[in-house]
C-alpha atoms as a PDB file:
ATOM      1  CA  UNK A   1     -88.086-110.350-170.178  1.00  0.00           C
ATOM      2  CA  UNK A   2     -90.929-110.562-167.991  1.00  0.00           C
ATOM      3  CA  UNK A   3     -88.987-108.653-165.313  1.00  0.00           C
ATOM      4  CA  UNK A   4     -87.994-105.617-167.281  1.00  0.00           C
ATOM      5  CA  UNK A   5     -91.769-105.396-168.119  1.00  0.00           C
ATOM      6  CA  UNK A   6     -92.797-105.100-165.043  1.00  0.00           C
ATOM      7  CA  UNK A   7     -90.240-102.840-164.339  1.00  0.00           C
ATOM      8  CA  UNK A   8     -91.502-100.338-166.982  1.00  0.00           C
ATOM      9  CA  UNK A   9     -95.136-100.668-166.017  1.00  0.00           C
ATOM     10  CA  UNK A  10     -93.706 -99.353-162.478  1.00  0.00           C
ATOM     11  CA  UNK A  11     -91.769 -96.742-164.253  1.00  0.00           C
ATOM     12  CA  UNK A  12     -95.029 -95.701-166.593  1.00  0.00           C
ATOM     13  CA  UNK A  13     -97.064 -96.076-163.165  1.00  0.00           C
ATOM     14  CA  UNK A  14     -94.962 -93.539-161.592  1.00  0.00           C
ATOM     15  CA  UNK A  15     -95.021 -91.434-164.243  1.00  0.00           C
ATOM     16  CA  UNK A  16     -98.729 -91.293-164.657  1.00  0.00           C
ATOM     17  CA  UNK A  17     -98.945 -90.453-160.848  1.00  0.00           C
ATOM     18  CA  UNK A  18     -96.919 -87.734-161.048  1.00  0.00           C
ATOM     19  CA  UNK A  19     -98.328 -86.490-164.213  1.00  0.00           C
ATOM     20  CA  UNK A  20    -101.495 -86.629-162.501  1.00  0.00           C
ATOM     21  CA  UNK A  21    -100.471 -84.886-159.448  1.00  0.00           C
ATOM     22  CA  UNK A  22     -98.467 -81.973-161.265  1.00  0.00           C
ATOM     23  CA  UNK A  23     -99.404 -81.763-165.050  1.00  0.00           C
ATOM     24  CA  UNK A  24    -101.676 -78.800-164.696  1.00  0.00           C
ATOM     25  CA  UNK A  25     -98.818 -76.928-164.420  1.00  0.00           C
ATOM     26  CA  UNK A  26     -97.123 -78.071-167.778  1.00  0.00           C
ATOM     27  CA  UNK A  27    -100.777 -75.704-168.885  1.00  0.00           C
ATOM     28  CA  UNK A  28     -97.905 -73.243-169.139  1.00  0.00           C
ATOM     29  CA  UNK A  29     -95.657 -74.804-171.415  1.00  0.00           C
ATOM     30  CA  UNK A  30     -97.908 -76.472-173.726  1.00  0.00           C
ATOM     31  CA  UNK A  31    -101.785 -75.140-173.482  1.00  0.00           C
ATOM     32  CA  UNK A  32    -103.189 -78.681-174.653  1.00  0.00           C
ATOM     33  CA  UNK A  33    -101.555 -81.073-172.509  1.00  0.00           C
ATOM     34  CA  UNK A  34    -104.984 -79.826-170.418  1.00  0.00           C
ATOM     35  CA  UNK A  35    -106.648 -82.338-172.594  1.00  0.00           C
ATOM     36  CA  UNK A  36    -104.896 -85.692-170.839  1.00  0.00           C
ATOM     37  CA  UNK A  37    -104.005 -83.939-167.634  1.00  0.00           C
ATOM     38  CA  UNK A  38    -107.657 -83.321-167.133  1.00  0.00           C
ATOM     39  CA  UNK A  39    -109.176 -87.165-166.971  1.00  0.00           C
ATOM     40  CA  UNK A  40    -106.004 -88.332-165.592  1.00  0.00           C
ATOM     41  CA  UNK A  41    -106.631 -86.168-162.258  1.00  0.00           C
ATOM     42  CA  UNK A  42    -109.588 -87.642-161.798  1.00  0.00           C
ATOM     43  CA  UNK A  43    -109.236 -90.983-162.321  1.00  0.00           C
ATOM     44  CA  UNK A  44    -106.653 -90.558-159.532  1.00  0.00           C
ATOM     45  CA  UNK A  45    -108.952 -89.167-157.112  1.00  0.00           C
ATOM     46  CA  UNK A  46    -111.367 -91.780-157.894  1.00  0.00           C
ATOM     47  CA  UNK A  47    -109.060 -94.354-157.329  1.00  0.00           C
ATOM     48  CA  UNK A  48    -108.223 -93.408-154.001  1.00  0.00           C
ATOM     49  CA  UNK A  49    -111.442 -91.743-152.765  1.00  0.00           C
ATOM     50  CA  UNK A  50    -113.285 -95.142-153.865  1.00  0.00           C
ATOM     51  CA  UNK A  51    -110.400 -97.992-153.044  1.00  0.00           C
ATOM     52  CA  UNK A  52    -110.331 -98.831-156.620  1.00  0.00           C
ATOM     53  CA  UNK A  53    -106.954-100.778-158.342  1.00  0.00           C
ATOM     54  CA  UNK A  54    -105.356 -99.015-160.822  1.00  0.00           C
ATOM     55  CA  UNK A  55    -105.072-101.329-163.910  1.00  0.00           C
ATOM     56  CA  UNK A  56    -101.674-100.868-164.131  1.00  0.00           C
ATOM     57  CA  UNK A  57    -101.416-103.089-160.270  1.00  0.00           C
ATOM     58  CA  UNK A  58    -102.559-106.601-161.627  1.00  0.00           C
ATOM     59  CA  UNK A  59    -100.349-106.144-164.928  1.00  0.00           C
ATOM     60  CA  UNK A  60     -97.491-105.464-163.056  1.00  0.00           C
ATOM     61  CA  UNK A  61     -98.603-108.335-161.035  1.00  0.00           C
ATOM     62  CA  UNK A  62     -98.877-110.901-163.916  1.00  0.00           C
ATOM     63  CA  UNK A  63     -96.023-109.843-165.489  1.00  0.00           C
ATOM     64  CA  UNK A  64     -94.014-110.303-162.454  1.00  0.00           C
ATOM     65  CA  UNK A  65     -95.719-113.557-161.406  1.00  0.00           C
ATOM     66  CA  UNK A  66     -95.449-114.593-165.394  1.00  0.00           C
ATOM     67  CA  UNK A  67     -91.477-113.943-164.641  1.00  0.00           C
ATOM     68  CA  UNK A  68     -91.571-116.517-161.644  1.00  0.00           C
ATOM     69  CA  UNK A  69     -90.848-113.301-159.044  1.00  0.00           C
ATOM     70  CA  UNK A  70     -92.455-113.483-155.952  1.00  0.00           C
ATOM     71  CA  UNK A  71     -92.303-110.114-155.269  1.00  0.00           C
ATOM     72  CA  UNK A  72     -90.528-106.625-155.305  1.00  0.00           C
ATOM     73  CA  UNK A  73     -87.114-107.709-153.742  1.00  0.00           C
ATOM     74  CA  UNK A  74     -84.082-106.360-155.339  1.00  0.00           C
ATOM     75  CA  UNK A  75     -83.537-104.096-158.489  1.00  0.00           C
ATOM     76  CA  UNK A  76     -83.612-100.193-158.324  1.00  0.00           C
ATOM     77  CA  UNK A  77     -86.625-100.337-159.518  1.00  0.00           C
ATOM     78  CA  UNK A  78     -87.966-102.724-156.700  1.00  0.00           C
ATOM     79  CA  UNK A  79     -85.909-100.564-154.325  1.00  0.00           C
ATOM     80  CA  UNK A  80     -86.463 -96.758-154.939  1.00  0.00           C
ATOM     81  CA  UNK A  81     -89.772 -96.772-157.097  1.00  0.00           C
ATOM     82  CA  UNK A  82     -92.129 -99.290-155.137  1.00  0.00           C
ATOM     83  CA  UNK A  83     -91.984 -97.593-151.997  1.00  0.00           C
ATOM     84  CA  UNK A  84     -93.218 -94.387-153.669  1.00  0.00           C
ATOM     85  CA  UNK A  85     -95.945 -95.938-155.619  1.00  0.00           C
ATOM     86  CA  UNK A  86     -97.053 -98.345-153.123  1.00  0.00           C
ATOM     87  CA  UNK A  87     -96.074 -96.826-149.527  1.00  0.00           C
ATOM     88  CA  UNK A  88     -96.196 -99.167-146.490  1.00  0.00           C
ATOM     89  CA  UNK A  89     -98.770 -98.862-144.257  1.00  0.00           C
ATOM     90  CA  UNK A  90    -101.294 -97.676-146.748  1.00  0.00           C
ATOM     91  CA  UNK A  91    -105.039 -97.493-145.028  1.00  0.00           C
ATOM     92  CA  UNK A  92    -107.959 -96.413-146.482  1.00  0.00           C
ATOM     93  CA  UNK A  93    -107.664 -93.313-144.235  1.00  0.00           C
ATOM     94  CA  UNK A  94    -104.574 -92.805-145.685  1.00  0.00           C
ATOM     95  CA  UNK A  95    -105.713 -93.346-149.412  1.00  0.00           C
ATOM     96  CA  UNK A  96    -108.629 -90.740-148.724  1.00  0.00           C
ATOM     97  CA  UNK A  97    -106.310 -88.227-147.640  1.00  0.00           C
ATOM     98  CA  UNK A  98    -103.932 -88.847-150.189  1.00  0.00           C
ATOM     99  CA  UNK A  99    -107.051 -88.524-152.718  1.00  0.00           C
ATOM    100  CA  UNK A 100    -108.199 -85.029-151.079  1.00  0.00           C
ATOM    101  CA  UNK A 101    -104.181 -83.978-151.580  1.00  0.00           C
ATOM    102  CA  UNK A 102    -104.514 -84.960-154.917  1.00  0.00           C
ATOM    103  CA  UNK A 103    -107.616 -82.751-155.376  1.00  0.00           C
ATOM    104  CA  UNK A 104    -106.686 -80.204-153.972  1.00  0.00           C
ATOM    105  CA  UNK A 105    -102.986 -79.675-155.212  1.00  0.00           C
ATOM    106  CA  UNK A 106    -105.161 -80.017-158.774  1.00  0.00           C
ATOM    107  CA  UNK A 107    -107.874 -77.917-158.072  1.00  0.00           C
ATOM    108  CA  UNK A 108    -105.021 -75.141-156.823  1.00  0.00           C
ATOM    109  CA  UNK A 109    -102.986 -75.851-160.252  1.00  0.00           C
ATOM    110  CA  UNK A 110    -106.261 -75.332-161.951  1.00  0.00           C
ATOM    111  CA  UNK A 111    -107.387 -71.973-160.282  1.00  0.00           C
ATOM    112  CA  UNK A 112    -103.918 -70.510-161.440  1.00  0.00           C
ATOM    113  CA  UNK A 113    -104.759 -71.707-164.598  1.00  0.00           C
ATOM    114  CA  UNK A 114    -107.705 -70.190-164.858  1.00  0.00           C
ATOM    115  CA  UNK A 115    -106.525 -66.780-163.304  1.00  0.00           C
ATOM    116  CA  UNK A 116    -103.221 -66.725-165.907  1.00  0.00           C
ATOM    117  CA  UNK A 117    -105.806 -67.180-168.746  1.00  0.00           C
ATOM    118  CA  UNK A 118    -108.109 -64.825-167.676  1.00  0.00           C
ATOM    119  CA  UNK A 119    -105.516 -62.177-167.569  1.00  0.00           C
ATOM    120  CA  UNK A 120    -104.343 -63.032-171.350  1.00  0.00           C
ATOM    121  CA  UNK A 121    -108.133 -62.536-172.483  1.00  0.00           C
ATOM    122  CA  UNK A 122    -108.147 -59.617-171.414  1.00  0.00           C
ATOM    123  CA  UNK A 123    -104.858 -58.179-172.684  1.00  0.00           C
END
């Protein structure tokens, strides 16, 4: 039980990360998904410009440890999803370059945002 847990706190993990790198976009389906996209960028870019541990690390790590695993060998989850969230060889160089990448990709998202709803105010 504990195992399939942790496994979905990966899964949500991943999700969140890639909702945080690409949701502006979904501005363009559905106008107020702004509202979570927003903070969720952020706290991204926080987390890696600062070196801060996203709450959703230690519960995956309880859970896990709660489970009797030691770690994150074997599953698909373990396998595919791990080295995505957590990629080896992850410095705090890295993690500040990953955070400007976040940044920027969001601040690009959000000037085309701003651009396509400019152009429907004034239609």
């Amino acid at each position: 039980m504990y195992r399939l847990l942790a496994d979905l706190v990966v899964v949500i993990h991943l999700a969140l990360i890639v909702y945080g790198l690409l949701g502006g976009l979904l501005f363009f389906w559905r106008r107020w998904l702004i509202i979570f996209h927003l903070p969720l960028a952020v706290w991204i870019s926080l987390i890696e410009f600062f070196g801060w541990i996203c709450p959703l690390t230690p519960l995956e790590n309880s859970l896990r440890l709660a489970g009797d695993e030691a770690g994150y060998d074997g599953g698909f989850i373990e396998h595919y999803l791990l080295p995505i969230i957590y990629p080896p060889g992850l410095t705090r160089h890295v993690a500040l370059l990953l955070g400007l990448a976040a940044l920027g990709l969001n601040l690009l998202i959000y000037t085309t945002v701003w651009h396509h709803w400019r152009r429907l105010k004034v239609k």
